[in-house]
N, C-alpha and C. Protein backbone atom coordinates (compact mmCIF):
# COMPACT_ATOMS: atom_id res chain seq x y z
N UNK A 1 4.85 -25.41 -7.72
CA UNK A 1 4.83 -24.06 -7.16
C UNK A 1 5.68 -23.99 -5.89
N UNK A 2 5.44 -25.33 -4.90
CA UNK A 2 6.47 -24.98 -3.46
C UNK A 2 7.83 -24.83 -4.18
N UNK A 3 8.45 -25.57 -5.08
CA UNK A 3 9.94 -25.94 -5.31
C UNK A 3 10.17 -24.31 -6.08
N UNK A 4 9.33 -23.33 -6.84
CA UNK A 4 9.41 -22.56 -6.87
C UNK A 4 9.81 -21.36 -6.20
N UNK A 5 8.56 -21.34 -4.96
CA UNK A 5 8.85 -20.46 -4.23
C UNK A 5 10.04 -20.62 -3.19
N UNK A 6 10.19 -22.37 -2.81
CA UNK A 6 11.77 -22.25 -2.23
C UNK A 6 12.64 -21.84 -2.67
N UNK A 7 12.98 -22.61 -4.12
CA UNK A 7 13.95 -21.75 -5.00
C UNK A 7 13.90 -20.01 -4.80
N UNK A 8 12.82 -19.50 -4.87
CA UNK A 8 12.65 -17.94 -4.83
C UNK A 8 13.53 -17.34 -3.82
N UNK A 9 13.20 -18.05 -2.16
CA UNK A 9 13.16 -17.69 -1.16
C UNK A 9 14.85 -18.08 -1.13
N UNK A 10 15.59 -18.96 -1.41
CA UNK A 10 16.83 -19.10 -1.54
C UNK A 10 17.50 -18.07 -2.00
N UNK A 11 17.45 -17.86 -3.12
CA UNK A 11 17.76 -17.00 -4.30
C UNK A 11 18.01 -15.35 -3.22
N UNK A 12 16.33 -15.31 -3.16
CA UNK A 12 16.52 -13.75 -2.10
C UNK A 12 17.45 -14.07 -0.67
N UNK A 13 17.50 -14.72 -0.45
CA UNK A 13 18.67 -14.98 0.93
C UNK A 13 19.60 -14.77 0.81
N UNK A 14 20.37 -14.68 -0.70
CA UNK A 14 21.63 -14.65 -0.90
C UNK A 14 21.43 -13.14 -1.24
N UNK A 15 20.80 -12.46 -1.60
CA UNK A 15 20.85 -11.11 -2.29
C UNK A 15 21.92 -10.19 -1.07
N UNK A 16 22.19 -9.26 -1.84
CA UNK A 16 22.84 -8.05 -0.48
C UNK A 16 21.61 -7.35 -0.17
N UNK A 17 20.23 -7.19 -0.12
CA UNK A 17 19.66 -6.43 0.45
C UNK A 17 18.75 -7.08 1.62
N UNK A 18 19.02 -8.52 1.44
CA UNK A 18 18.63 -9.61 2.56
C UNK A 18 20.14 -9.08 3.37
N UNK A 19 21.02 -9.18 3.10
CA UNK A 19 21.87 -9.53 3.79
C UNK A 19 21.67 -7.88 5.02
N UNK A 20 21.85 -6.96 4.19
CA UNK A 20 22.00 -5.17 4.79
C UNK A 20 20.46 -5.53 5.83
N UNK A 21 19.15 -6.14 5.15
CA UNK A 21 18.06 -5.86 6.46
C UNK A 21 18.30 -6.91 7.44
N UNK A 22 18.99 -8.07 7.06
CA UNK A 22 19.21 -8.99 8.18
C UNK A 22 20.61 -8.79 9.42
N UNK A 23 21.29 -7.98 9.00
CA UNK A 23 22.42 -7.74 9.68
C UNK A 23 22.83 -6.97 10.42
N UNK A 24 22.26 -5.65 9.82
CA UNK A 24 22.23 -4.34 10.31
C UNK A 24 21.21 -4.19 11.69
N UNK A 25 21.87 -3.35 12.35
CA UNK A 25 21.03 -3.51 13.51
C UNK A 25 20.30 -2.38 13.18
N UNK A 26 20.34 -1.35 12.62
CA UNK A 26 19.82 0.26 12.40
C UNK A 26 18.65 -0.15 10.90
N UNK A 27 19.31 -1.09 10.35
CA UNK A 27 18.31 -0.65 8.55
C UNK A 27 16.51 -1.33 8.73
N UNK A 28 16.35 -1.96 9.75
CA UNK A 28 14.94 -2.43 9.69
C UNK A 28 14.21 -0.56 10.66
N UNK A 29 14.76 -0.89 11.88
CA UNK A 29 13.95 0.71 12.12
C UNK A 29 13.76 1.46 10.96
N UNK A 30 14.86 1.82 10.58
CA UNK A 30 14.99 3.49 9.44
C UNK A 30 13.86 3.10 8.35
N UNK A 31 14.11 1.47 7.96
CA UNK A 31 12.73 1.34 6.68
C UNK A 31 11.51 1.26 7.20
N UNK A 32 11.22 0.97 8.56
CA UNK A 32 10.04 1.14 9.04
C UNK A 32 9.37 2.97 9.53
N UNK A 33 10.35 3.45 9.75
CA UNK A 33 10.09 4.82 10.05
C UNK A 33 9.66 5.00 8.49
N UNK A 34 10.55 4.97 7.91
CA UNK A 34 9.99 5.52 6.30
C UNK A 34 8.29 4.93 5.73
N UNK A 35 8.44 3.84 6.00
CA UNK A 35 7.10 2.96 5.69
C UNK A 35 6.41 3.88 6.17
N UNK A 36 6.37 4.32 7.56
CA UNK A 36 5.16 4.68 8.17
C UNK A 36 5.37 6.16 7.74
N UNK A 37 6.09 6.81 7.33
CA UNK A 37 6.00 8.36 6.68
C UNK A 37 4.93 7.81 5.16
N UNK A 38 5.89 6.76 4.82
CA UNK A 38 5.56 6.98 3.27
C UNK A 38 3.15 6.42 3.21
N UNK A 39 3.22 5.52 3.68
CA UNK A 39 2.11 5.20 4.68
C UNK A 39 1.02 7.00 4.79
N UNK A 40 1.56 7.28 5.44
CA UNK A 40 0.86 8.67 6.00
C UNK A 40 0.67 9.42 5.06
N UNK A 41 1.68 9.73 4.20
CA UNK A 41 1.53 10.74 2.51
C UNK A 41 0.50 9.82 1.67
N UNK A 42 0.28 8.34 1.30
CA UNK A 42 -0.41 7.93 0.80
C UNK A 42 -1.85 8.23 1.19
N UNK A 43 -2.34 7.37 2.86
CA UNK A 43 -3.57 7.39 3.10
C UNK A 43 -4.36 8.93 3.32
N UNK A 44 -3.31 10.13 3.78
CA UNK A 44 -3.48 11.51 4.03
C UNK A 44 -3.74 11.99 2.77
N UNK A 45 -3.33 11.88 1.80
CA UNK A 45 -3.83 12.53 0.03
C UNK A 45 -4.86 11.85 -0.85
N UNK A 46 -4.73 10.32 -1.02
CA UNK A 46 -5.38 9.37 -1.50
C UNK A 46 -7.13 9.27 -0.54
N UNK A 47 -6.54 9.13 0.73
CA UNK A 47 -7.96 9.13 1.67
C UNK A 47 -8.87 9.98 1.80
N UNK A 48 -8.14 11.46 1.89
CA UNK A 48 -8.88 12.69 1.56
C UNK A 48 -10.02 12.87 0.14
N UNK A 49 -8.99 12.59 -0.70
CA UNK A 49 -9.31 12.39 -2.60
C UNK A 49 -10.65 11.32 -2.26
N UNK A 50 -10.53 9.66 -1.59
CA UNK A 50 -11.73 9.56 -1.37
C UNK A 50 -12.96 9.57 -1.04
N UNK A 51 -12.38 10.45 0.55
CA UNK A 51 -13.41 11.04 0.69
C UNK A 51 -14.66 11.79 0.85
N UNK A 52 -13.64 12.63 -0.17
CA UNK A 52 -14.35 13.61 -1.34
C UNK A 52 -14.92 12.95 -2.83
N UNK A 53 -14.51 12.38 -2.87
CA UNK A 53 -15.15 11.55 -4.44
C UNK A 53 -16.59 10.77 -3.39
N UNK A 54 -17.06 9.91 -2.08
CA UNK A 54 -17.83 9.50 -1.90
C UNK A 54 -19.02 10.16 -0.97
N UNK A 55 -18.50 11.11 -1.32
CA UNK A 55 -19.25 12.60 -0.83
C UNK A 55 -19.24 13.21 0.47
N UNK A 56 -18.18 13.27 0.49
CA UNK A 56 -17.96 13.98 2.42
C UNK A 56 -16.87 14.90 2.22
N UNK A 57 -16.04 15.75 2.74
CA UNK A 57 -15.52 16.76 2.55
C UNK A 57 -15.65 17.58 1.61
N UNK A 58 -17.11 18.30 1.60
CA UNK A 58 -17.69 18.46 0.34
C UNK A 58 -16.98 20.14 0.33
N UNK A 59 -16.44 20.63 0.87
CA UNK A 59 -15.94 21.86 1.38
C UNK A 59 -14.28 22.27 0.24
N UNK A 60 -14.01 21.30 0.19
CA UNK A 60 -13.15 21.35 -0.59
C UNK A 60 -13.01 20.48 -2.06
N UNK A 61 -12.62 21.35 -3.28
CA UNK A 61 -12.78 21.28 -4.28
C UNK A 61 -12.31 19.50 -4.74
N UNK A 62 -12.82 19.04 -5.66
CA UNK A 62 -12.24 17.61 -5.94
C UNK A 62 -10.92 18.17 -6.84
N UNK A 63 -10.63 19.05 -7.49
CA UNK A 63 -9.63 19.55 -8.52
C UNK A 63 -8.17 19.81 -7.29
N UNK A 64 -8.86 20.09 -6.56
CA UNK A 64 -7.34 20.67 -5.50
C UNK A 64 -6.94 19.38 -4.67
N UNK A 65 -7.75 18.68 -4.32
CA UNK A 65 -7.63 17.52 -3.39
C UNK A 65 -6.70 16.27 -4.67
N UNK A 66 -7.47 16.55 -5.90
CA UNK A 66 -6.19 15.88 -7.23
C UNK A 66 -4.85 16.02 -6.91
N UNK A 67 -5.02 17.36 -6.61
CA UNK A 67 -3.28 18.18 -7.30
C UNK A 67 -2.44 17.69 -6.17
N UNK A 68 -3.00 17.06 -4.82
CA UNK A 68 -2.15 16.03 -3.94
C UNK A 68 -1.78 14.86 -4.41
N UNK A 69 -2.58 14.29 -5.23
CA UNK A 69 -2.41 12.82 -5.31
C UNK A 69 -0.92 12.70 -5.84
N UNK A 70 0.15 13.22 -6.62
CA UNK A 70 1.31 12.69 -6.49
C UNK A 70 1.82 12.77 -5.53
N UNK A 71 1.75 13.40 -4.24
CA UNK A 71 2.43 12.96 -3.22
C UNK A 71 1.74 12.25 -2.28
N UNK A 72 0.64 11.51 -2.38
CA UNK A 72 0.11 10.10 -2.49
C UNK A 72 1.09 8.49 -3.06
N UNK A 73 1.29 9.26 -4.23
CA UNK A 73 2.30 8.27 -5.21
C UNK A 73 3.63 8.28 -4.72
N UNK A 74 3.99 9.28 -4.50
CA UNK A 74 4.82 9.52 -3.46
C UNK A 74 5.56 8.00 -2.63
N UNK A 75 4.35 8.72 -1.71
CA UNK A 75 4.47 7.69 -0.02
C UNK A 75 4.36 6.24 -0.33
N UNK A 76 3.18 5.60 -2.13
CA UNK A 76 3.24 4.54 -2.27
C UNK A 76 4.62 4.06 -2.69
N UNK A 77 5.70 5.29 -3.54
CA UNK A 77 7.00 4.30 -3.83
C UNK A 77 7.63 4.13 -2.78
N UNK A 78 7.69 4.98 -1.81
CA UNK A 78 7.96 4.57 -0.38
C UNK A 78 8.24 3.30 0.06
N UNK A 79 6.47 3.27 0.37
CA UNK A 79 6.37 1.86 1.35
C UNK A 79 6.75 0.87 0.14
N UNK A 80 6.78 0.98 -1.51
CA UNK A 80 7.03 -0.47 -2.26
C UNK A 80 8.48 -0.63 -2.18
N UNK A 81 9.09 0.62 -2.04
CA UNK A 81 10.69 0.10 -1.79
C UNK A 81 11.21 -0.53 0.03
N UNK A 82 10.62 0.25 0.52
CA UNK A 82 10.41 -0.10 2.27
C UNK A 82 10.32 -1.71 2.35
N UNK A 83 9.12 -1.84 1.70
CA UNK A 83 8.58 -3.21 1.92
C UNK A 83 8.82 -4.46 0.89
N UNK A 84 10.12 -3.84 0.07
CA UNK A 84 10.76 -5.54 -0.60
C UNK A 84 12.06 -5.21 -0.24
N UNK A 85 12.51 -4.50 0.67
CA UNK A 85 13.38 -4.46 1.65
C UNK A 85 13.23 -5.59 2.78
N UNK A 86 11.95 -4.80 3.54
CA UNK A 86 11.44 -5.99 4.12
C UNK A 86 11.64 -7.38 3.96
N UNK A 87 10.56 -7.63 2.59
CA UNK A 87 10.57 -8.83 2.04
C UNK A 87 12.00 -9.74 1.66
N UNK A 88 13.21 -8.91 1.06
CA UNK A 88 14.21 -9.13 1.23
C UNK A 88 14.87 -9.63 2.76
N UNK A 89 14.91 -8.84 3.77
CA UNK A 89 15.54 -9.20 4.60
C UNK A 89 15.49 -10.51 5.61
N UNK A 90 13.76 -11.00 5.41
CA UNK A 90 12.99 -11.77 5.93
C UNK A 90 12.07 -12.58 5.45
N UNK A 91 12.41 -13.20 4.15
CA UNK A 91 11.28 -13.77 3.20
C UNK A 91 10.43 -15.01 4.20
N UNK A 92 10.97 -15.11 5.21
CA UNK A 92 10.28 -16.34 5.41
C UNK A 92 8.72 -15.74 6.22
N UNK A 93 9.02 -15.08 6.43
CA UNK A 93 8.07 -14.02 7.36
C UNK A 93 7.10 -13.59 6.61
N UNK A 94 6.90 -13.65 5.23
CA UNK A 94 6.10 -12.76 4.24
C UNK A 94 5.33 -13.92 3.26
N UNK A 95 6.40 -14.59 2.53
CA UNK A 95 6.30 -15.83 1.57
C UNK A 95 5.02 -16.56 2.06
N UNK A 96 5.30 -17.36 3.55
CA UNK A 96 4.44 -18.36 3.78
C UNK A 96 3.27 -17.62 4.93
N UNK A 97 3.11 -16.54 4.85
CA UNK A 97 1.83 -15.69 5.91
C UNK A 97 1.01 -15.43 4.64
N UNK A 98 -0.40 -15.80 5.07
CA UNK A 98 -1.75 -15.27 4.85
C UNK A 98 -2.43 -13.99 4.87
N UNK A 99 -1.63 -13.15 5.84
CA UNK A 99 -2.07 -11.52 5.42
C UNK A 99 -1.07 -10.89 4.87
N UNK A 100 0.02 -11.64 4.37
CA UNK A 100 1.30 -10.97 3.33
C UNK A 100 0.08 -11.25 2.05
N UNK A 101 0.06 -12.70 1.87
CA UNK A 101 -1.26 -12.59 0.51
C UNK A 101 -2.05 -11.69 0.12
N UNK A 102 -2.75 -11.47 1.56
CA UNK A 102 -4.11 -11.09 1.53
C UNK A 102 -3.66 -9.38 1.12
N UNK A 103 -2.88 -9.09 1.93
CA UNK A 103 -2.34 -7.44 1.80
C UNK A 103 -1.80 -6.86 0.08
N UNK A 104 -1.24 -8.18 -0.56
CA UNK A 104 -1.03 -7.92 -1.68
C UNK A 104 -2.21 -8.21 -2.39
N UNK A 105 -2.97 -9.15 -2.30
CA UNK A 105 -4.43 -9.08 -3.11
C UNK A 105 -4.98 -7.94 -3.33
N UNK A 106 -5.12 -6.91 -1.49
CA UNK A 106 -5.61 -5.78 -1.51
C UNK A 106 -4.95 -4.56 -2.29
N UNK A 107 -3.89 -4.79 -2.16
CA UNK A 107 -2.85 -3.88 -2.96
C UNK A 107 -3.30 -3.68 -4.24
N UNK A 108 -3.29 -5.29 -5.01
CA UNK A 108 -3.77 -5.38 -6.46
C UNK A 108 -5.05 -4.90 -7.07
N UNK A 109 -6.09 -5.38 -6.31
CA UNK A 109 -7.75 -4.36 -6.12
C UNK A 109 -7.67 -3.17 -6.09
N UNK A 110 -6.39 -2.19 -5.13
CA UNK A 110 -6.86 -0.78 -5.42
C UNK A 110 -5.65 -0.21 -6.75
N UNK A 111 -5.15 -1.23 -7.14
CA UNK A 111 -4.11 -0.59 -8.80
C UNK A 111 -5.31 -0.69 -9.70
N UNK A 112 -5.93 -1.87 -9.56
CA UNK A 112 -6.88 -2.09 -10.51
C UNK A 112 -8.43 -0.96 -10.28
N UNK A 113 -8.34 -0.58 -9.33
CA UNK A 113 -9.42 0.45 -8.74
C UNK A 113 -9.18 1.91 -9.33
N UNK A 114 -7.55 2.22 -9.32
CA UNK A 114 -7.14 3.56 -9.82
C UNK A 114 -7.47 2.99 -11.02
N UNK A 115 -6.64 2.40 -11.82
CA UNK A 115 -6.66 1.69 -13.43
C UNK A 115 -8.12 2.02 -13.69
N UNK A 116 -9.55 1.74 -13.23
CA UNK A 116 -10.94 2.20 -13.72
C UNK A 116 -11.02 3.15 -13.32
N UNK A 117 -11.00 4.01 -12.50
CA UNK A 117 -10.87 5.58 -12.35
C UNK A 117 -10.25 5.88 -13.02
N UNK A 118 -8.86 6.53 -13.60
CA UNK A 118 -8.97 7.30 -14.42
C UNK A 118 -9.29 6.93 -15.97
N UNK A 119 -9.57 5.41 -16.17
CA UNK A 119 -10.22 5.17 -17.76
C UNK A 119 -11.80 5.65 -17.56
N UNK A 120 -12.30 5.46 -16.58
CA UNK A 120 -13.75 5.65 -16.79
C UNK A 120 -14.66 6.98 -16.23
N UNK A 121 -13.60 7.31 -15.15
CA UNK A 121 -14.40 8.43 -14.11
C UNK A 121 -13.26 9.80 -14.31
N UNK A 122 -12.63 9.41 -14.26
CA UNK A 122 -11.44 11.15 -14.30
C UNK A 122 -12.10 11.75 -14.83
N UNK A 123 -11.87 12.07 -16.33
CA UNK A 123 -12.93 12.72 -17.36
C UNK A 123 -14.01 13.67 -16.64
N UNK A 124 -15.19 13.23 -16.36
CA UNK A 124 -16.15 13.74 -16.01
C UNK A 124 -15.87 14.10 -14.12
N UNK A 125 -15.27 13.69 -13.11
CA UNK A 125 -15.80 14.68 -12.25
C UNK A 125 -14.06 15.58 -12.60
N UNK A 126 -13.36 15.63 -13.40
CA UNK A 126 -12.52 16.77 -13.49
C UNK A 126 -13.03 18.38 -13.78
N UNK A 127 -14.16 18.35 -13.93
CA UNK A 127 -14.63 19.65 -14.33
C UNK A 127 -15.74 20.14 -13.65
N UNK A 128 -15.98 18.97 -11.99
CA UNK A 128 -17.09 19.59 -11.30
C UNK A 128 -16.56 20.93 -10.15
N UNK A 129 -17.73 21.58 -10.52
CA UNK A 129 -17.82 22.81 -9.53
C UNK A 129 -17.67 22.43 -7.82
N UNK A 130 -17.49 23.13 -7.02
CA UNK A 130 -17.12 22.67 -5.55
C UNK A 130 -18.94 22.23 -5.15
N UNK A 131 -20.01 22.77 -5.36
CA UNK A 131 -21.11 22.01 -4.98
C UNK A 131 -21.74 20.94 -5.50
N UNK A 132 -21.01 20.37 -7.10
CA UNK A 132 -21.24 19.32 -7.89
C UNK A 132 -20.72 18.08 -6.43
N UNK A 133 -22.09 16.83 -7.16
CA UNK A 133 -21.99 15.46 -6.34
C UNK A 133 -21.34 15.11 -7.72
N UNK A 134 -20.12 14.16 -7.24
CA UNK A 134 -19.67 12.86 -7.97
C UNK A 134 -20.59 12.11 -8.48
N UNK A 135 -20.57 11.79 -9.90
CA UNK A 135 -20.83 10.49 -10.03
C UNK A 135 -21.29 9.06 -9.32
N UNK A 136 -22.09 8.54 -9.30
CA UNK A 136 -22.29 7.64 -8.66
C UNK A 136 -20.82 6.18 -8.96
N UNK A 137 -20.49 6.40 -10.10
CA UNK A 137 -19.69 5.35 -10.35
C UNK A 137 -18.13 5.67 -9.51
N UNK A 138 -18.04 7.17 -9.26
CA UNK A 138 -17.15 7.88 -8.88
C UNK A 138 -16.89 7.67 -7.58
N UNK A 139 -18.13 7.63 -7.00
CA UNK A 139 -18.33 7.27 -5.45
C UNK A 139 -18.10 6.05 -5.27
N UNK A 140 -18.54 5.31 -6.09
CA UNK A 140 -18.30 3.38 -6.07
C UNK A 140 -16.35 3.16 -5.64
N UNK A 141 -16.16 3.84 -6.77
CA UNK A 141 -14.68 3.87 -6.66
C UNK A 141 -13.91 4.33 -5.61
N UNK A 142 -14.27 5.64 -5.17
CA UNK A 142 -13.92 6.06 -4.03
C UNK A 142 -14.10 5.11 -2.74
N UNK A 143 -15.18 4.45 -2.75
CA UNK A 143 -15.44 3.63 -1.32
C UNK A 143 -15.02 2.75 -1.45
N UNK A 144 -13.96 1.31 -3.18
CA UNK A 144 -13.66 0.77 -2.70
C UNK A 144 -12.55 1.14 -2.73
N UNK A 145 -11.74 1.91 -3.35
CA UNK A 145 -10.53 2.49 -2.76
C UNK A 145 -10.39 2.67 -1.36
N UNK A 146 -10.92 3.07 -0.42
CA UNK A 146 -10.82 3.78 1.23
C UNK A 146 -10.77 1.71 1.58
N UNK A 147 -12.13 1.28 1.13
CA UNK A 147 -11.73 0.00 1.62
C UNK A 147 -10.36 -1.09 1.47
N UNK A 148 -9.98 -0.75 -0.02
CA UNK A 148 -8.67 -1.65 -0.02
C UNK A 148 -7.61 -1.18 0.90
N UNK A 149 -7.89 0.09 1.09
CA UNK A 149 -6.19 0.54 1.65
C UNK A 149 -6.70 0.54 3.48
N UNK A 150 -8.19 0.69 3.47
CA UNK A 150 -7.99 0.05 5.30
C UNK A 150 -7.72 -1.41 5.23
N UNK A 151 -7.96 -2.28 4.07
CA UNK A 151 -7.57 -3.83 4.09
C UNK A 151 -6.27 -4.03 4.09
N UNK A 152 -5.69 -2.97 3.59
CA UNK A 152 -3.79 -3.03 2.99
C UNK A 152 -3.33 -3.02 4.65
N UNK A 153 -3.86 -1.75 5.28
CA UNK A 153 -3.41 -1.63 6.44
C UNK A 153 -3.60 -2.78 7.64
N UNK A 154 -4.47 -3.19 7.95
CA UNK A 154 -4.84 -4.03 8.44
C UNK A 154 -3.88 -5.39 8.26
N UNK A 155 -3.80 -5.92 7.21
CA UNK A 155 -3.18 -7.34 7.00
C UNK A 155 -1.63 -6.92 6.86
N UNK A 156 -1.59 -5.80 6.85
CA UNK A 156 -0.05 -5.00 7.10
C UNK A 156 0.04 -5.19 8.54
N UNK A 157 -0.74 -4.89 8.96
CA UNK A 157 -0.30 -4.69 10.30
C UNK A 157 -0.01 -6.20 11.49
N UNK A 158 -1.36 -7.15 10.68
CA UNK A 158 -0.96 -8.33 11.38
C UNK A 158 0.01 -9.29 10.70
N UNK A 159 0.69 -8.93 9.92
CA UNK A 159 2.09 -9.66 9.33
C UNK A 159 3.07 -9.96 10.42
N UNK A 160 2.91 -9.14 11.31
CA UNK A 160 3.80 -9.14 12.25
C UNK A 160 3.51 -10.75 13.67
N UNK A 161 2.00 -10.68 13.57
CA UNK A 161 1.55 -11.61 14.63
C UNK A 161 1.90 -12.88 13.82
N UNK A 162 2.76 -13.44 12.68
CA UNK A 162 2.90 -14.85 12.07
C UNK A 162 3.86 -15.07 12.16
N UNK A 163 4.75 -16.21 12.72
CA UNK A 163 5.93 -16.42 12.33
C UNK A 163 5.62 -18.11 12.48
N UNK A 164 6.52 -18.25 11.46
CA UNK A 164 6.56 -19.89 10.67
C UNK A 164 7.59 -20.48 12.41
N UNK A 165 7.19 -21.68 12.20
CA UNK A 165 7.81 -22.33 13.45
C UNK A 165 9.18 -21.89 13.30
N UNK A 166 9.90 -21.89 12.47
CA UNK A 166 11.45 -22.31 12.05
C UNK A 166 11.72 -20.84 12.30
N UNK A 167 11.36 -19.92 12.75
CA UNK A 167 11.77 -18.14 12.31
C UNK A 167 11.77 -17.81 13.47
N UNK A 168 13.27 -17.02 13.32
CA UNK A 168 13.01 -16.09 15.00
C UNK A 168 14.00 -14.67 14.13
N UNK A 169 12.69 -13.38 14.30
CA UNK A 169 13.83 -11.95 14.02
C UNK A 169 13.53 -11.14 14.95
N UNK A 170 14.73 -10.77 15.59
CA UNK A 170 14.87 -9.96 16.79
C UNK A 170 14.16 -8.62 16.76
N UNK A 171 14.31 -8.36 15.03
CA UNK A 171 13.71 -6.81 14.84
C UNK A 171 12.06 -6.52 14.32
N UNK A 172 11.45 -8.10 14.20
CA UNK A 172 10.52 -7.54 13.97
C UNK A 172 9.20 -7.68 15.11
């Protein structure tokens, strides 16, 4: 697996989009400004949606708080292009850190979180009235959704406090 991921980490070093985030003095800001737009459309539509599915913003309809979620999806192609930009420009920074893992673990928990929402729960609260309670399974989902993406954020955020002995980037 190491001779792997060196190989990997080689491989992306040579790419041109390592080369454009490592060189450029302007392209790490501009993808981080975007991150944090694309960031804000996610947790602002998606966060709302949950927390209304775990019963709090009961004021507004679960059907209308839906009709956001693509620009939820949105902000997530965002930050996934933002952030293998990133990963591109700086693999060493991401590859061998523990909350790059951990952030993608969390990542993977809430695909797999939507993935049982809409096989199991869409269906039924799509047709509740604005004083209908969710589902209990609905709510399950909703709370661990809110939790993966404060975990996403979080180990997002301390990516920054790791750097491997051998690494020095001016921009991050």
């Amino acid at each position: 697996m190491a001779a792997f991921m060196e190989s990997f980490r080689i491989w992306i070093d040579g790419t041109a989009a390592s080369a454009f985030m490592g060189q450029s003095w302007w392209a790490w800001r501009v993808a981080e400004s975007l991150h944090f737009f694309g960031l804000s459309l996610l947790i602002g539509t998606v966060g709302m949606f949950d927390l209304r599915l775990i019963g709090l913003v009961k004021s507004v309809p679960l059907t209308a708080l839906h009709r956001m979620v693509p620009w939820g999806i949105f902000g997530y192609l965002i930050n996934v292009s933002t952030g293998i930009l990133f990963f591109a420009g700086f693999p060493d920074q991401y590859m061998y850190n523990p909350s790059f893992h951990l952030k993608m673990l969390f990542m993977g928990m809430a695909g797999i979180n939507v993935l049982v929402f809409y096989l199991v729960v869409f269906g039924k609260i799509k047709a509740l009235d604005l004083n209908d309670e969710p589902p209990p399974a609905a709510r399950i989902i909703g709370l661990v959704s809110l939790m993966c993406w404060v975990a996403v954020i979080t180990f997002g955020r301390l990516l920054t406090f790791y750097r491997p002995p051998w690494y020095w980037c001016p921009w991050c």
